[in-house]
Protein backbone atom coordinates (compact mmCIF):
# COMPACT_ATOMS: atom_id res chain seq x y z
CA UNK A 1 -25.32 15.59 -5.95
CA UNK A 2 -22.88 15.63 -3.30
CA UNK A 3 -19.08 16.56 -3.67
CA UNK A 4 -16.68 13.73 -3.00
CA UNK A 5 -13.35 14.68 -1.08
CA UNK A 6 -10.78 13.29 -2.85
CA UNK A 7 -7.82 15.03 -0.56
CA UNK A 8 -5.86 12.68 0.95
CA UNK A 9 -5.58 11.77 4.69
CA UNK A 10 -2.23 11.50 5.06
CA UNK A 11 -0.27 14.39 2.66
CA UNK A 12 2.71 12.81 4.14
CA UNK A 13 2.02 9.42 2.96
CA UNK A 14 0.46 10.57 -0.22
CA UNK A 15 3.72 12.37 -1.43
CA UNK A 16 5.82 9.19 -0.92
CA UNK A 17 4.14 7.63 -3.97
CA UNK A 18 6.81 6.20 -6.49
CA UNK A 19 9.98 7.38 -3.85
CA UNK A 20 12.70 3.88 -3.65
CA UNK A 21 12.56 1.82 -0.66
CA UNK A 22 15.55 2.65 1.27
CA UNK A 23 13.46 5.93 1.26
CA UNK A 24 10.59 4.62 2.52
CA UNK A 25 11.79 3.20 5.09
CA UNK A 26 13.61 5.82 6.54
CA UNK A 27 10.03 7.36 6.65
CA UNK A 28 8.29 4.96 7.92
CA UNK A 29 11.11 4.92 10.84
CA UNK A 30 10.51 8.99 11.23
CA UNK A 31 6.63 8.85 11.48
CA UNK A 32 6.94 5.86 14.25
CA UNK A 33 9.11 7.53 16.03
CA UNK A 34 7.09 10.79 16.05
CA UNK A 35 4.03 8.26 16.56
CA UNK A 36 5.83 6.48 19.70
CA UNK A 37 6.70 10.10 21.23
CA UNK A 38 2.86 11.10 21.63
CA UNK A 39 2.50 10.36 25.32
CA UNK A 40 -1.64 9.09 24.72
CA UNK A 41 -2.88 5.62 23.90
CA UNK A 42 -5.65 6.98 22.11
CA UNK A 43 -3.87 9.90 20.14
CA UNK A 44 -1.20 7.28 19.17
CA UNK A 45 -4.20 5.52 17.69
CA UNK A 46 -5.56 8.51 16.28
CA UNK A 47 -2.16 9.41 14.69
CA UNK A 48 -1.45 5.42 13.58
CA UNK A 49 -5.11 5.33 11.65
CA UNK A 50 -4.83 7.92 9.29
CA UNK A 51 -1.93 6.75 7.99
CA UNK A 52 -3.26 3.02 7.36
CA UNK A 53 -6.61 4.66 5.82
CA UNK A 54 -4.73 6.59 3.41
CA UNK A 55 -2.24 3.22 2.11
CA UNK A 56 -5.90 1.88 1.96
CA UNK A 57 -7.38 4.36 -0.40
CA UNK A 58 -4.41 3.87 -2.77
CA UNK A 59 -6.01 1.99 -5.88
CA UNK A 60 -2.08 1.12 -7.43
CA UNK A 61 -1.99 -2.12 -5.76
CA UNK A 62 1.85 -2.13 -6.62
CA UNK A 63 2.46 0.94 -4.89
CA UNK A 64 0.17 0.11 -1.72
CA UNK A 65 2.43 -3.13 -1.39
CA UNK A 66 5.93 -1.23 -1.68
CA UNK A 67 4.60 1.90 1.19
CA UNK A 68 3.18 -1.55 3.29
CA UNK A 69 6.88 -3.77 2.66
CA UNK A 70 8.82 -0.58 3.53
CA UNK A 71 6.27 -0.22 6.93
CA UNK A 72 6.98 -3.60 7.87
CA UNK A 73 10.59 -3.07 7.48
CA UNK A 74 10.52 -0.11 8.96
CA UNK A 75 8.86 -1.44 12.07
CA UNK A 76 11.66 -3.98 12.90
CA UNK A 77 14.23 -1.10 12.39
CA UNK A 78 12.63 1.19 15.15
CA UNK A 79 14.10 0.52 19.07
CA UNK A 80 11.77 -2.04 20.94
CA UNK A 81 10.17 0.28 23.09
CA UNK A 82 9.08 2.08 20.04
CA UNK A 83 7.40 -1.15 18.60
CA UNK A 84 5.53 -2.16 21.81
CA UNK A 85 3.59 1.26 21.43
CA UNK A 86 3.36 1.06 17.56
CA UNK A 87 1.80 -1.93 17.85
CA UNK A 88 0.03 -1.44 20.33
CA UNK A 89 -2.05 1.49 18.54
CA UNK A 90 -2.53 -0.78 16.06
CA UNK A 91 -4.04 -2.96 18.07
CA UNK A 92 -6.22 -0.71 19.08
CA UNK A 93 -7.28 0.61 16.08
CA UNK A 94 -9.04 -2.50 14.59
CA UNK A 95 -11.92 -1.36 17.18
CA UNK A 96 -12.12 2.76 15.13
CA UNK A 97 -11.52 1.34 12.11
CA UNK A 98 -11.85 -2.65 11.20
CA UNK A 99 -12.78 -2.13 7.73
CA UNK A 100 -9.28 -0.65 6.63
CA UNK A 101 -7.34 -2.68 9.77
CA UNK A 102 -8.42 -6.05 8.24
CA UNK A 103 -7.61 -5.55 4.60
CA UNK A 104 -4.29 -4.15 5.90
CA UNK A 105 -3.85 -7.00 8.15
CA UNK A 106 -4.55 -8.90 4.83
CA UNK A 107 -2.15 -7.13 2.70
CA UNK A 108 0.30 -7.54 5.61
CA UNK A 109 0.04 -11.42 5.78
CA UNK A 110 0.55 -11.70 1.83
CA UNK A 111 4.10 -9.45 2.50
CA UNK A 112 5.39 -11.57 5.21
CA UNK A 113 6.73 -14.25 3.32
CA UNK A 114 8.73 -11.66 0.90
CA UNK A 115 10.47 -10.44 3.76
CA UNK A 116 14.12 -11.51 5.20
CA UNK A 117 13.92 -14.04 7.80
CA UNK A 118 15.12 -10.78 10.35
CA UNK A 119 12.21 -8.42 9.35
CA UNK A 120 9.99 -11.55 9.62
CA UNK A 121 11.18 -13.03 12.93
CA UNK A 122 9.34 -9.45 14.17
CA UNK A 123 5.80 -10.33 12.96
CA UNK A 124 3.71 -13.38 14.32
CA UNK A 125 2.44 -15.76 11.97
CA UNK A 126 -0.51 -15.50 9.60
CA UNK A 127 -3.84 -15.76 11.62
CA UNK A 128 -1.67 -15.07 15.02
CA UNK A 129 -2.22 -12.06 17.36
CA UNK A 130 -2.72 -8.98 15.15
CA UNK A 131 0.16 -6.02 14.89
């Protein structure tokens, strides 16, 4: 029988489980920035994926919408030029990894509507481009 890996992906993201919000966020704003720095399309990508595999594997669906509403927040914190290339990865990794992209894309059209009208303004609406 073979030996599942339970590890997770993203230690980073993993150890954030049950931390506040305003903590979150300030995260989320770190690992973007760190994220926007890499000077690669396709290692942004690569360092944007893991991240959205590991909120995937989380099975508290509480806790997978708090790390998601403090990403989304996070994202319309971060300077402009910062979002054009996180979203941009994101784009680009619905074509590595659809499977987890979609239900996040999911997750992240239920949160919308929870959201200020500010951190909303930043997202298009549901069914819109994807980022």
């Amino acid at each position: 029988m073979a030996k599942t890996d339970d590890r997770p992906v993203d230690v980073g993201l993993a150890a954030l489980k049950g931390k506040d919000e305003p903590t979150l966020v300030e995260w989320w704003k770190t690992r973007f920035g760190m994220i926007a720095a890499i000077p690669q399309d396709i290692a942004r990508v690569g360092a944007l994926t893991p991240q959205l595999r590991e909120l995937s594997r989380i099975a508290d669906e509480a806790e997978r919408r708090k790390l998601t509403r403090a990403r989304m927040i996070a994202f319309t914190q971060i300077p402009a030029e910062q979002q054009r290339l996180v979203s941009e990865a994101r784009k680009k990794a619905f074509t590595i990894d659809p499977v987890v992209l979609e239900k996040d894309q999911k997750m992240v059209e239920e949160l919308i509507p929870t959201l200020d009208a500010n951190v909303r303004a930043a997202y298009p609406a549901p069914g819109g481009p994807r980022t």
